[in-house]
C-alpha atoms as a PDB file:
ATOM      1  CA  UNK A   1     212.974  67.411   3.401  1.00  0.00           C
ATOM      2  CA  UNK A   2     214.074  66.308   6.910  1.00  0.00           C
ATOM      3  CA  UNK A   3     218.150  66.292   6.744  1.00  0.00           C
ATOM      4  CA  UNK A   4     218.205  62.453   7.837  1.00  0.00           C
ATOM      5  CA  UNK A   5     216.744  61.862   4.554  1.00  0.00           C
ATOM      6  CA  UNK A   6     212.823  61.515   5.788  1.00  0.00           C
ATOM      7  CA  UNK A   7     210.061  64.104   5.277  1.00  0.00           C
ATOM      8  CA  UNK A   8     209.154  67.156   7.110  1.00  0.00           C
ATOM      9  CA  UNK A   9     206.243  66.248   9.711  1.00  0.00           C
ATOM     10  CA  UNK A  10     205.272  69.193  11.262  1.00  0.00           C
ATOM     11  CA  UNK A  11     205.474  73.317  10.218  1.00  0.00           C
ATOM     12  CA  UNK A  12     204.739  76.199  11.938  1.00  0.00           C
ATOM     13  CA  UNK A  13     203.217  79.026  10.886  1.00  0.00           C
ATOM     14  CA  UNK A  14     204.120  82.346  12.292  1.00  0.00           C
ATOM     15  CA  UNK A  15     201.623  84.554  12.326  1.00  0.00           C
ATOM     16  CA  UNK A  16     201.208  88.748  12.481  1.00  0.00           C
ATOM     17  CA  UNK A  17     204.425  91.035  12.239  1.00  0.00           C
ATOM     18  CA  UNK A  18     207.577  89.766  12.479  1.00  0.00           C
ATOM     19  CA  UNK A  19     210.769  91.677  13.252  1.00  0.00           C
ATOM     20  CA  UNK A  20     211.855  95.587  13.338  1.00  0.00           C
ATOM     21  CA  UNK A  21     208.467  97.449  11.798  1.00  0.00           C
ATOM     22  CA  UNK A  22     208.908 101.168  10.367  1.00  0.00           C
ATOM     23  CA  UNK A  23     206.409 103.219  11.527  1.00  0.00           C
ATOM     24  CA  UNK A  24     205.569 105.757   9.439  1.00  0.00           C
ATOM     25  CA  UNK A  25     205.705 109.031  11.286  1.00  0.00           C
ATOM     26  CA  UNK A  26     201.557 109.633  10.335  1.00  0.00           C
ATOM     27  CA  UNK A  27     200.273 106.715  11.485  1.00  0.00           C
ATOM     28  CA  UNK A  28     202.693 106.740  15.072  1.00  0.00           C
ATOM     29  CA  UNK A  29     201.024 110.295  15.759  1.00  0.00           C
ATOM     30  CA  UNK A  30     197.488 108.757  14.905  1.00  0.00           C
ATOM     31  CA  UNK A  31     198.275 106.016  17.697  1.00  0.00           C
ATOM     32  CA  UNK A  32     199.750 108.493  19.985  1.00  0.00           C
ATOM     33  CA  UNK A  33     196.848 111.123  19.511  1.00  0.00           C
ATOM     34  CA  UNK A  34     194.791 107.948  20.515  1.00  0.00           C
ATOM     35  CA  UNK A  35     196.534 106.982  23.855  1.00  0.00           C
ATOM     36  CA  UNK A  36     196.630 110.889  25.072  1.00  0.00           C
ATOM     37  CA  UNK A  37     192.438 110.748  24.748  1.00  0.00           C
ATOM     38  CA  UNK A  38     190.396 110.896  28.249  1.00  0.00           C
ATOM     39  CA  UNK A  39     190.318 107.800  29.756  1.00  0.00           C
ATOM     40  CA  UNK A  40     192.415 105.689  27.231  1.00  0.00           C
ATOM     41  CA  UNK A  41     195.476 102.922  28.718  1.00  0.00           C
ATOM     42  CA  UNK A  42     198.591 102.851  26.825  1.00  0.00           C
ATOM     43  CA  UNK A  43     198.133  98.963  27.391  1.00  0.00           C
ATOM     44  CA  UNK A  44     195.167  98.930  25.825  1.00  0.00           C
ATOM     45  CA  UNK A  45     195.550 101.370  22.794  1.00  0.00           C
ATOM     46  CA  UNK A  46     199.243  99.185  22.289  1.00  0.00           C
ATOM     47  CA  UNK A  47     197.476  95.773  22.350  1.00  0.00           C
ATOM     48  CA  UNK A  48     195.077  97.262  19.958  1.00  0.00           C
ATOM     49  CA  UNK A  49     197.582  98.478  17.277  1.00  0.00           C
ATOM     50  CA  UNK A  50     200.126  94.966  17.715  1.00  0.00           C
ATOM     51  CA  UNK A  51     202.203  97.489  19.374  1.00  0.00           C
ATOM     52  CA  UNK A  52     204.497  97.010  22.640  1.00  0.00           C
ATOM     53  CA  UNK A  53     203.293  99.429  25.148  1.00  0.00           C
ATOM     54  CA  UNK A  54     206.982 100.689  25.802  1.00  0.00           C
ATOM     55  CA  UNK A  55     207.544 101.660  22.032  1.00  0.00           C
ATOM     56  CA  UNK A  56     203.887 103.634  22.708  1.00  0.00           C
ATOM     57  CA  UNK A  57     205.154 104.878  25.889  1.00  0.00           C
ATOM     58  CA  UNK A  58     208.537 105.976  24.048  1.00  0.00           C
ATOM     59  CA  UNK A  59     206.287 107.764  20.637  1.00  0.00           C
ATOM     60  CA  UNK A  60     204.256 109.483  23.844  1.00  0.00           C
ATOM     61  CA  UNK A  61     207.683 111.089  25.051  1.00  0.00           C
ATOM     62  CA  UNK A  62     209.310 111.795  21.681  1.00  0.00           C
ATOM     63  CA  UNK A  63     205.572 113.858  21.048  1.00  0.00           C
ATOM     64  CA  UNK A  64     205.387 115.362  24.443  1.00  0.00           C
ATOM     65  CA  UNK A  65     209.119 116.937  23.685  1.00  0.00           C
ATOM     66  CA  UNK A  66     208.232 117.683  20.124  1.00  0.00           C
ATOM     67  CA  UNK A  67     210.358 115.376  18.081  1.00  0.00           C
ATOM     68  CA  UNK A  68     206.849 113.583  17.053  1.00  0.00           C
ATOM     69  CA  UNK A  69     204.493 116.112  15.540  1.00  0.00           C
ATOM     70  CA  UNK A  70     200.525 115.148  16.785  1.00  0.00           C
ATOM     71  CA  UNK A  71     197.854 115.752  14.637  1.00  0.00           C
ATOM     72  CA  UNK A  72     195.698 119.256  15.061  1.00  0.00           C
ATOM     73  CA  UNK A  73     192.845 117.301  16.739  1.00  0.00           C
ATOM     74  CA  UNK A  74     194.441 115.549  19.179  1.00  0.00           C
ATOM     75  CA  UNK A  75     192.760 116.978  21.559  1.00  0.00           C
ATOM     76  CA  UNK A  76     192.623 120.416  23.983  1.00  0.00           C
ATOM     77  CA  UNK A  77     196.227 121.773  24.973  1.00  0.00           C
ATOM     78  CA  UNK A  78     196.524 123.977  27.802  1.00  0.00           C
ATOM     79  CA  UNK A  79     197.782 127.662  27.225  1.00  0.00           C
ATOM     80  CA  UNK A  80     198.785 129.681  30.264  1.00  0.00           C
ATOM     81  CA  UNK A  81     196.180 131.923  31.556  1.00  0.00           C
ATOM     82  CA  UNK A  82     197.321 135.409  32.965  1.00  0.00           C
ATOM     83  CA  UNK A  83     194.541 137.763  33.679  1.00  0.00           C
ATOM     84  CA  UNK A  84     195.064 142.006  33.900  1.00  0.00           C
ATOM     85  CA  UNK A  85     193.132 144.409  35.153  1.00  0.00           C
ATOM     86  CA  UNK A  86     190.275 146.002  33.396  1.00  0.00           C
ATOM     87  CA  UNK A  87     191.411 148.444  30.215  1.00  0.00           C
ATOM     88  CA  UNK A  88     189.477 151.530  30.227  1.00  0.00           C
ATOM     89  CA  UNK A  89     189.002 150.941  26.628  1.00  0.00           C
ATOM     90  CA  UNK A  90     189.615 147.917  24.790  1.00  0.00           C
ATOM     91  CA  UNK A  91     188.944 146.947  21.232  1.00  0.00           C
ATOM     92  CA  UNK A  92     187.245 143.674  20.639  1.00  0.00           C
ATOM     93  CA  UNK A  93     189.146 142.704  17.672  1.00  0.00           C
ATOM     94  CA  UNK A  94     192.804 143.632  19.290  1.00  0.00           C
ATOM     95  CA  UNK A  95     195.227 141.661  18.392  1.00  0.00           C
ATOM     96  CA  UNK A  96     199.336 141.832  19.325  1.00  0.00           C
ATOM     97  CA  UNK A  97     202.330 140.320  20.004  1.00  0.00           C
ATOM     98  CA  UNK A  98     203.626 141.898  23.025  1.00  0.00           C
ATOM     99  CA  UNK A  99     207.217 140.447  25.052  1.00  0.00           C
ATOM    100  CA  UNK A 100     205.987 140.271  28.957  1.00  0.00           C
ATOM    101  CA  UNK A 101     209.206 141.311  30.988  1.00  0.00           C
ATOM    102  CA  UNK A 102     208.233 138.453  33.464  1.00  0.00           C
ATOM    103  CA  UNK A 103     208.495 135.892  31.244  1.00  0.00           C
ATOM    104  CA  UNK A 104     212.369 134.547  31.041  1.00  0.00           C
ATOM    105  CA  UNK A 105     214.552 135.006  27.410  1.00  0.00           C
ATOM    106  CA  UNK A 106     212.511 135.947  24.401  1.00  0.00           C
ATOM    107  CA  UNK A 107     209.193 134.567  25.037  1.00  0.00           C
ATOM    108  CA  UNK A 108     207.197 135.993  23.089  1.00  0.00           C
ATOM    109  CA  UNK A 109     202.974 135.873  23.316  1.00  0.00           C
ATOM    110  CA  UNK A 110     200.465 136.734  20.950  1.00  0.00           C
ATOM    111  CA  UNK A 111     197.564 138.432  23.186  1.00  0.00           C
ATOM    112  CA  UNK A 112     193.912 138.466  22.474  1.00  0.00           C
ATOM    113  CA  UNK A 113     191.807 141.027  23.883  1.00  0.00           C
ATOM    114  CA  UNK A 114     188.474 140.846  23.817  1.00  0.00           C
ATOM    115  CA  UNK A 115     186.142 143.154  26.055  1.00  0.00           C
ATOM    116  CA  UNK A 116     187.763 142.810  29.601  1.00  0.00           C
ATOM    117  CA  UNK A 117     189.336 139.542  28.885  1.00  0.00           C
ATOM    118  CA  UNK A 118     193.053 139.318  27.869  1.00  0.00           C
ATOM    119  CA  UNK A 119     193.962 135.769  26.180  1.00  0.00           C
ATOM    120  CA  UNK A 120     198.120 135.211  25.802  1.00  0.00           C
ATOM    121  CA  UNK A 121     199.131 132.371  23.709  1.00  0.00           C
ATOM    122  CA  UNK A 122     202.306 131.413  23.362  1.00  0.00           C
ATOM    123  CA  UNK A 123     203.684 132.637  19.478  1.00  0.00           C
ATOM    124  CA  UNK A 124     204.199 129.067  18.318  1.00  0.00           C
ATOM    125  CA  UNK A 125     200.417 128.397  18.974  1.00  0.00           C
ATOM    126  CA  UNK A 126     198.315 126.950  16.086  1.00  0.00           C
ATOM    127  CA  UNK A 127     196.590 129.034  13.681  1.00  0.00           C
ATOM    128  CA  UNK A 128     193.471 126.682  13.903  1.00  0.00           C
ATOM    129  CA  UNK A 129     193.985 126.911  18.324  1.00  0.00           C
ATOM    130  CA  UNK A 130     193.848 130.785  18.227  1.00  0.00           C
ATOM    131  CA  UNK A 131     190.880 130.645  16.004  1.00  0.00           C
ATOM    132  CA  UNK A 132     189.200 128.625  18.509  1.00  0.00           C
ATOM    133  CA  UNK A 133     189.912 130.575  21.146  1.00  0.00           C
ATOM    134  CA  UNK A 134     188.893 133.595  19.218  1.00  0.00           C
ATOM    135  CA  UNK A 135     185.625 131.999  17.862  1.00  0.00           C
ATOM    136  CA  UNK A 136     184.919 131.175  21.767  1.00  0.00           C
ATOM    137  CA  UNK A 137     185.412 134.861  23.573  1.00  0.00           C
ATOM    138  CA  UNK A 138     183.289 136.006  20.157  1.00  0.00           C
ATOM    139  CA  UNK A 139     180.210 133.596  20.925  1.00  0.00           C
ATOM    140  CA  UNK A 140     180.521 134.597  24.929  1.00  0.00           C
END
């Protein structure tokens, strides 16, 4: 009821979200991991989710820095590549974690050597990422 006594002539209906939404820290990586594939637009991959593409660009930042853990599929990550000289003997299935004196503070690398080809990684690396790479210099 109108407060000048009369009835109510016309009501609008909001609709979608309304307000401050919680994000559940799952689902932000999902929409993240989704906006970091080849070819996607933040824009587009924000519109899609009813999200504003600063919040998206913010989640983007808080994973690139690690405060937002991505999901293990998310896509290829780059691992430094340092290449030796040829061993005279190496064993295929060599495995170590070694400290490189270039590399400043306590960096420390776990180093795959397979044939002639030597494979660093930083420690922190995923199990399931140094299987890959593994799986790959095997098959080669």
């Amino acid at each position: 009821m109108a407060q000048d006594g009369g009835s109510v002539r016309r009501l609008e209906v909001l609709e979608g979200p309304t307000g401050r939404r919680g994000w559940p820290d799952p689902v932000k990586a999902q929409i993240v991991a989704e906006s970091f594939a080849p070819g996607a637009r933040v824009s587009a991959v924000a519109a899609r989710h009813r999200v504003l593409p600063q919040q998206l660009t913010t989640w983007r930042r808080a994973a690139r820095e690690g405060r937002l853990a991505l999901p293990a599929d998310a896509g290829e990550m780059f691992a430094p590549l340092v290449i030796d000289p040829p061993a005279s003997s190496i064993d295929a299935t060599a495995v170590s974690m070694v400290s490189p004196t270039s590399a400043p503070g306590d960096m420390r690398w776990i180093e795959i050597l397979a044939g002639d080809v030597i494979v660093r990684l930083p420690e922190d690396a995923s199990p399931a990422r140094i299987g890959d790479i593994a799986a790959r210099l095997r098959a080669s």
